[in-house]
Protein backbone atom coordinates (compact mmCIF):
# COMPACT_ATOMS: atom_id res chain seq x y z
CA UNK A 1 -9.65 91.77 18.39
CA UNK A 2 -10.27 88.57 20.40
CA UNK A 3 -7.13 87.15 18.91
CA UNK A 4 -5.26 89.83 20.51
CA UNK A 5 -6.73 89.45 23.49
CA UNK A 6 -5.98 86.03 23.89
CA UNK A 7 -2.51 86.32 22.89
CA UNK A 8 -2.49 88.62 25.95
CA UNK A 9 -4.42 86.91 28.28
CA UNK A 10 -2.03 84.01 27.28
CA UNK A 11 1.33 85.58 27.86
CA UNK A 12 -0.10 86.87 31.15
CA UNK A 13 -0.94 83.38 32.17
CA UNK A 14 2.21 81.77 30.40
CA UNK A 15 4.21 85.17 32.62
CA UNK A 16 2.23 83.98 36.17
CA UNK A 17 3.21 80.53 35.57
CA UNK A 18 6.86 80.84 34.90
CA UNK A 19 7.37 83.25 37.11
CA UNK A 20 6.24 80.53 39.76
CA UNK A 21 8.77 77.93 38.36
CA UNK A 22 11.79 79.47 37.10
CA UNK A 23 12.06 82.66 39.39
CA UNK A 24 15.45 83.88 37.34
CA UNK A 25 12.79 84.94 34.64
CA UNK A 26 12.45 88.08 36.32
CA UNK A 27 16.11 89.46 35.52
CA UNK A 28 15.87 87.54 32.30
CA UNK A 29 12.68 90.06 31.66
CA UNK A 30 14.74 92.95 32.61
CA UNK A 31 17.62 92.32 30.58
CA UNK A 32 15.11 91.65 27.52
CA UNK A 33 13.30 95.10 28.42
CA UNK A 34 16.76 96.99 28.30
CA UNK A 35 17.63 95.38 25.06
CA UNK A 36 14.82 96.56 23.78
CA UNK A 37 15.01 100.35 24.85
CA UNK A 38 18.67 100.04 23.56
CA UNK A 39 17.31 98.64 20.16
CA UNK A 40 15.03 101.30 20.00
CA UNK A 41 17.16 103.98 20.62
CA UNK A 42 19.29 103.00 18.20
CA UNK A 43 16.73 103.01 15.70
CA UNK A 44 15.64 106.84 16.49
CA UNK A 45 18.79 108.24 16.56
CA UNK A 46 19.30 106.62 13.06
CA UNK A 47 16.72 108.43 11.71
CA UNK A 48 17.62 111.59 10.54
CA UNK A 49 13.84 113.09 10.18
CA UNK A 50 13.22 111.98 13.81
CA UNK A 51 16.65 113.78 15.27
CA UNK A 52 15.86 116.99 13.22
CA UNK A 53 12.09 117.10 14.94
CA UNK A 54 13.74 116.39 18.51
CA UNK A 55 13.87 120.56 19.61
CA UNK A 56 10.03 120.85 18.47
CA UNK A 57 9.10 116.98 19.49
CA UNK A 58 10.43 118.12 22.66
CA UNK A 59 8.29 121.60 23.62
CA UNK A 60 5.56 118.92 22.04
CA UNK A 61 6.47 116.50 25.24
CA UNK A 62 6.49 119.34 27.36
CA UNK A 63 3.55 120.55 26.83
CA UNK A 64 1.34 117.65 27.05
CA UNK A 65 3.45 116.59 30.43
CA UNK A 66 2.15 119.78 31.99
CA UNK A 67 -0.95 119.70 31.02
CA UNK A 68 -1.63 115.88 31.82
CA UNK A 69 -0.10 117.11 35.40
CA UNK A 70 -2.28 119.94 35.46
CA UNK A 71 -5.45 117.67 34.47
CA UNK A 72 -4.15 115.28 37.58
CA UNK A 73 -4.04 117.75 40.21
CA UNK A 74 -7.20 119.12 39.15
CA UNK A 75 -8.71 115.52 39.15
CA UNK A 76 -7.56 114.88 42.77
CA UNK A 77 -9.14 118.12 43.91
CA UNK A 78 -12.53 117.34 42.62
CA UNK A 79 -12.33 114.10 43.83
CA UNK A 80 -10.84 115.57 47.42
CA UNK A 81 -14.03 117.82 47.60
CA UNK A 82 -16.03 114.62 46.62
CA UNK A 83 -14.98 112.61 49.46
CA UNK A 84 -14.70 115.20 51.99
């Protein structure tokens, strides 16, 4: 565990530093980010198990979207009575 976290405590320092020096590394992080998602995609939509869960993977999404909405709204009311 303290390996990972100093890989990332690291790459955030190496990230702060470049981004300092060379300040293209900012589009150079996007493109790399996109190329990633594209890679990705890729990869699910070549799986055939993955595509034929997508209708039920999807009411899946749904359902924890509205409910994690739900929980947020009903977090900032609390804390809205809190502070008032």
């Amino acid at each position: 565990m303290l390996i990972i976290m100093g890989i990332m405590l690291g790459s955030l320092l190496l990230g702060v530093i470049c981004r300092r020096r060379l300040p293209w590394i900012g589009k150079v992080t996007t493109v790399l980010v996109w190329l990633l998602l594209f890679l990705l995609g890729l990869e699910v939509g070549g799986n055939p198990q993955i595509v034929e869960a997508l209708p039920t993977l999807g009411i899946d999404a749904l359902i924890i979207a509205f409910l994690a909405t739900l929980g947020s709204i009903m977090a900032a009311g609390l804390l809205w009575r809190w502070i008032k």
